[in-house]
Each structure stands twice: as C-alpha cells, then as structure tokens.
C-alpha atoms as a PDB file:
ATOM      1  CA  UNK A   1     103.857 102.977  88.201  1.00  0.00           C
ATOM      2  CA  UNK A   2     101.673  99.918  89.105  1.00  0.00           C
ATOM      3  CA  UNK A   3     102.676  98.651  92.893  1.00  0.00           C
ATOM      4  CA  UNK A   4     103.514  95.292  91.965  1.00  0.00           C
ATOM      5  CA  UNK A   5     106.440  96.854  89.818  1.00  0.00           C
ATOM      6  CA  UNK A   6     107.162  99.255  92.973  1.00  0.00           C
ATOM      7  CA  UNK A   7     107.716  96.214  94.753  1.00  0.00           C
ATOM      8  CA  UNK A   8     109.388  93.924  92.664  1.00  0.00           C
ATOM      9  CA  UNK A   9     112.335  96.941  91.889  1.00  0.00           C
ATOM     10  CA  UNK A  10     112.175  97.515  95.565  1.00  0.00           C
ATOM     11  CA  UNK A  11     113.046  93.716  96.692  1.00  0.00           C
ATOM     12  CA  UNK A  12     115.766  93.824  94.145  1.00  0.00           C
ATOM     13  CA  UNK A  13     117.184  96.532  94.638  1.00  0.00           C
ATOM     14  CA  UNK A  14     117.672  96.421  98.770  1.00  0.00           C
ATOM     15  CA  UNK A  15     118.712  92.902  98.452  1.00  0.00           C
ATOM     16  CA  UNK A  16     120.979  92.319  95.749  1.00  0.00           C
ATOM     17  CA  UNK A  17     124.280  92.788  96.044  1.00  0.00           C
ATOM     18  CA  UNK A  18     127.362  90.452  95.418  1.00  0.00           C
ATOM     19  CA  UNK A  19     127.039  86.987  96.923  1.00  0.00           C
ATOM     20  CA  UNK A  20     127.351  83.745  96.006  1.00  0.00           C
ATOM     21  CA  UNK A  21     124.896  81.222  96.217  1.00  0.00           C
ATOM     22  CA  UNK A  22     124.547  79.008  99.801  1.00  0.00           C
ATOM     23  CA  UNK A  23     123.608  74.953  99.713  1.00  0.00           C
ATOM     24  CA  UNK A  24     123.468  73.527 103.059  1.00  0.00           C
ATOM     25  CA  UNK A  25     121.376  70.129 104.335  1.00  0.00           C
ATOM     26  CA  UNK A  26     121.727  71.751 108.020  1.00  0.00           C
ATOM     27  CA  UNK A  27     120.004  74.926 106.317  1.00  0.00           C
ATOM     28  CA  UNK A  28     121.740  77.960 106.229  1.00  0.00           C
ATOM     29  CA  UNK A  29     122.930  80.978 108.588  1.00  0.00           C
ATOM     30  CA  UNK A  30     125.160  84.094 109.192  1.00  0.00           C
ATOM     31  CA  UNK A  31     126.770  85.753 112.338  1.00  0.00           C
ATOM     32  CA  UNK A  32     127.554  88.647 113.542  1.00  0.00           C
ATOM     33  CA  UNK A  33     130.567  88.268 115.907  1.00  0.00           C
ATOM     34  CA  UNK A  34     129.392  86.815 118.717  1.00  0.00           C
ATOM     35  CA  UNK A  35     126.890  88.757 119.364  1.00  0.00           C
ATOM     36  CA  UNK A  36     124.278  87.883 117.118  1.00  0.00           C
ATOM     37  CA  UNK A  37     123.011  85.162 114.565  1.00  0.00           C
ATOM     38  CA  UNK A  38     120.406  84.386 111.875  1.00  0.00           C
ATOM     39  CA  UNK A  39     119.299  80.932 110.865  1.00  0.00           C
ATOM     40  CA  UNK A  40     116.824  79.998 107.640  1.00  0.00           C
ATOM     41  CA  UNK A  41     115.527  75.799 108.293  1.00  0.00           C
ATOM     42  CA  UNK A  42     116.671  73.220 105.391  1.00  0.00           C
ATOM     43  CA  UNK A  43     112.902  73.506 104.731  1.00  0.00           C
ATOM     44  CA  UNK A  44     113.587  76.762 103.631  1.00  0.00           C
ATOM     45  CA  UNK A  45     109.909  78.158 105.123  1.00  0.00           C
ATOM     46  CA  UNK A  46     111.673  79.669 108.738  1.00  0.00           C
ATOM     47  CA  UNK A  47     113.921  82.230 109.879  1.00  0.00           C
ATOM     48  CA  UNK A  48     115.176  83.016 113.384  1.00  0.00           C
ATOM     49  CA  UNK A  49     117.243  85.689 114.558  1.00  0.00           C
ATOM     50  CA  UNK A  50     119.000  86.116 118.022  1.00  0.00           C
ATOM     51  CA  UNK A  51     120.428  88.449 120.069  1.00  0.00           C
ATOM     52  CA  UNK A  52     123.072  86.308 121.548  1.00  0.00           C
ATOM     53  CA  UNK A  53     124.068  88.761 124.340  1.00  0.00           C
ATOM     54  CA  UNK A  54     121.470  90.775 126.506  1.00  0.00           C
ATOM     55  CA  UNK A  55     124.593  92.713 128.111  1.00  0.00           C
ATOM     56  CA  UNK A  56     125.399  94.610 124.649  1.00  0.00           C
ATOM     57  CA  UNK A  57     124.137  97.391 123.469  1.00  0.00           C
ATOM     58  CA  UNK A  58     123.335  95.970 119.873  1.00  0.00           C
ATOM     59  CA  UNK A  59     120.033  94.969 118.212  1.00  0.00           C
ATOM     60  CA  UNK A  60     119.822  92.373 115.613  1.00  0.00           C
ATOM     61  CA  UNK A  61     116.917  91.885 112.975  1.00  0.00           C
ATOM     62  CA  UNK A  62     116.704  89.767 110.119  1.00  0.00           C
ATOM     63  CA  UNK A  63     115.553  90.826 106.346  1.00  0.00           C
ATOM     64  CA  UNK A  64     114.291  87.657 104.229  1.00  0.00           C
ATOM     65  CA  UNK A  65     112.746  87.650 100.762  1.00  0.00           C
ATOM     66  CA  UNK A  66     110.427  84.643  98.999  1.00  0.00           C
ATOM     67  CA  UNK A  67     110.161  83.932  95.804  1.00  0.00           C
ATOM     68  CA  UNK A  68     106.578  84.303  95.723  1.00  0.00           C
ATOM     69  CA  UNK A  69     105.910  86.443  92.576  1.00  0.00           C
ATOM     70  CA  UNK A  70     102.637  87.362  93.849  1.00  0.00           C
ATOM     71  CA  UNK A  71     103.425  89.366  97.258  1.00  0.00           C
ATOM     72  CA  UNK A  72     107.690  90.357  96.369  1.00  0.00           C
ATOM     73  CA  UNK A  73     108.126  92.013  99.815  1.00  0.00           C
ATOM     74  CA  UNK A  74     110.808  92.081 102.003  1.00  0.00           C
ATOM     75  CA  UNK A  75     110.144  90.163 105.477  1.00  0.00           C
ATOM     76  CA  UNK A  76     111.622  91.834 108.817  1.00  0.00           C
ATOM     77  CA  UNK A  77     112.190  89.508 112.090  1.00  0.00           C
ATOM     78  CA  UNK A  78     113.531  91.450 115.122  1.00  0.00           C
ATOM     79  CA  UNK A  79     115.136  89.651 117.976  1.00  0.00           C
ATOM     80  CA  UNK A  80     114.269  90.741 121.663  1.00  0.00           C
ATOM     81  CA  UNK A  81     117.163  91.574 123.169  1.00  0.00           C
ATOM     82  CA  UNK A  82     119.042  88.425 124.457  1.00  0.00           C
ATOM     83  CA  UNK A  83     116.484  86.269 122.763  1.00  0.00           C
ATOM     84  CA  UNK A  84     114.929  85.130 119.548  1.00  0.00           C
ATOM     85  CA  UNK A  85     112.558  85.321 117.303  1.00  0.00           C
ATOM     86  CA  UNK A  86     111.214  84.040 114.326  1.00  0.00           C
ATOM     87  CA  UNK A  87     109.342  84.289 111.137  1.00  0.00           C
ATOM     88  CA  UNK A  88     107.581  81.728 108.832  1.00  0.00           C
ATOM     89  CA  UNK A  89     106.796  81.321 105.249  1.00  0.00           C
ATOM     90  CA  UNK A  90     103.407  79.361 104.537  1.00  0.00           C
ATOM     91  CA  UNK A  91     103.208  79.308 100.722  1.00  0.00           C
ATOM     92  CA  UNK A  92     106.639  79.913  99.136  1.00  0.00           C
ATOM     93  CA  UNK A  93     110.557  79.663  99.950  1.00  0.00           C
ATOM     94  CA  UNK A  94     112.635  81.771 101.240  1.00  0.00           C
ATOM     95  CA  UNK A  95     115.484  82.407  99.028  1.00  0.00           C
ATOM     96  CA  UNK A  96     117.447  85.291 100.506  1.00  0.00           C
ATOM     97  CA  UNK A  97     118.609  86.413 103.713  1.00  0.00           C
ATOM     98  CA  UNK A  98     120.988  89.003 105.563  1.00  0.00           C
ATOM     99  CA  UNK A  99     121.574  89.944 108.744  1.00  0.00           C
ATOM    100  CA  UNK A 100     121.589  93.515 110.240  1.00  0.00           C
ATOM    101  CA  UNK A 101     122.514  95.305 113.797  1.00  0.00           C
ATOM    102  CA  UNK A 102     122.655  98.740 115.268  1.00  0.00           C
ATOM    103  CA  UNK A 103     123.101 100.278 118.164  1.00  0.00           C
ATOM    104  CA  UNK A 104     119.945 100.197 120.504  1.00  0.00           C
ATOM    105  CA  UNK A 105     117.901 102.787 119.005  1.00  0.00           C
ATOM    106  CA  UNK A 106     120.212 104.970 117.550  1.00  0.00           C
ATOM    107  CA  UNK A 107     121.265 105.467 113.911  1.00  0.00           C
ATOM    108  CA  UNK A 108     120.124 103.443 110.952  1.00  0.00           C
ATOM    109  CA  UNK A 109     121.019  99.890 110.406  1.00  0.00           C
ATOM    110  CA  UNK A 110     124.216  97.755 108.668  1.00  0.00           C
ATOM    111  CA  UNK A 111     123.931  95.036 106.940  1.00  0.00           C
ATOM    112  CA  UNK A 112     126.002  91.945 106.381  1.00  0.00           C
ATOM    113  CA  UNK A 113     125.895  91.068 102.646  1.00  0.00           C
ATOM    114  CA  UNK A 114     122.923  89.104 101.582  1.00  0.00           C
ATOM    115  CA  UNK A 115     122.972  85.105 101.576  1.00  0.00           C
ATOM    116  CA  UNK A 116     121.223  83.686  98.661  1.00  0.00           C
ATOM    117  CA  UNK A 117     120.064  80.444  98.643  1.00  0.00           C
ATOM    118  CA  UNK A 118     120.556  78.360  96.026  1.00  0.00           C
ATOM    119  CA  UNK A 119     117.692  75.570  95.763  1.00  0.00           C
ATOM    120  CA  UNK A 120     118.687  71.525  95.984  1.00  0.00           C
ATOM    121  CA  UNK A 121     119.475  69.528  92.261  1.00  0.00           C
ATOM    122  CA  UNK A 122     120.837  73.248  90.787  1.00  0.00           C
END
C-alpha cells in the first residue's frame, strides 16, 4: 500500500469521531478541567497547549491535523509541565483538534473528542 494512502487512512481514522463542527472569530479551544487547555488562533495556522497546573500529576499534549493533501499527518504539541507550548502551520489550515492527558509517564493517553473546525462563509 503506497504511504500516502497509509497516511491519509491513518489521519482519518485517529481523528474522526462524532463532533460537530466549531466557528469562532476568537478562534477556537477545549479544556480539560482546570487543569489543562488547548487553543487553535482565528488564523487557523497555531496551536498552543498548556499545562495549567505544575502541582498535578497530569500531562497535556495536543493532536492537530491540516488539510494539506500533500503531507496528511497528524501534528503533536506537548506542554511542559505548568507551561505552554505551541505549534505552527506555514502552508495550510488547521482543521481539527483534540486535546489529550495522562498521568506523568504512565499509561497511554485519553482523549477529549476531536473539535473540527468548520471554515468562515460555510
């Protein structure tokens, strides 16, 4: 199977799952608690995700998605713990988003459902 099919099926399949489409002017974000946070910019080309309390023993990291046909990958941003950190699209948009947390180090990683974003005039 040619790898741009690998990766195409791959982007689909770990992102979609049932959510509606998001439209915000203020750009677009989800929380975990208050513990951590994810934010894409109205630009749609940035994503930062926080660890909103260094005391905790939970680590946040954000999965994005373009839709750049080209390079279909899923995009990983991992926030320092009780900081931020971000991640930039140069040549496309970013058009989906979801926020995940674990425990430090231990055990595989849950997911809040994925926020699509739904592109201005549609």
């Amino acid at each position: 199977m040619p790898r741009r099919f690998l990766l195409s099926g791959l982007v689909v399949g770990c992102l979609l799952a049932p959510a509606s489409p998001a439209d915000a002017s203020a750009g677009w974000s989800d929380y975990y608690g208050d513990a951590g946070r994810v934010t894409v910019s109205p630009d749609r080309t940035r994503v930062t995700v926080c660890d909103l309390n260094a005391r905790d023993d939970v680590e946040f990291k954000a999965n994005y998605a373009t839709h750049n046909p080209i390079d279909p990958r899923i995009y990983t941003v991992r926030a320092p713990q009780g900081g931020c950190d971000s991640g930039r699209s140069f040549i496309s948009w970013i058009t989906v988003f979801k926020l995940c947390y674990r425990q430090n180090g231990f055990g595989g990683w849950d997911c809040n459902k994925p926020v699509w974003i739904k592109p201005r005039g549609r």
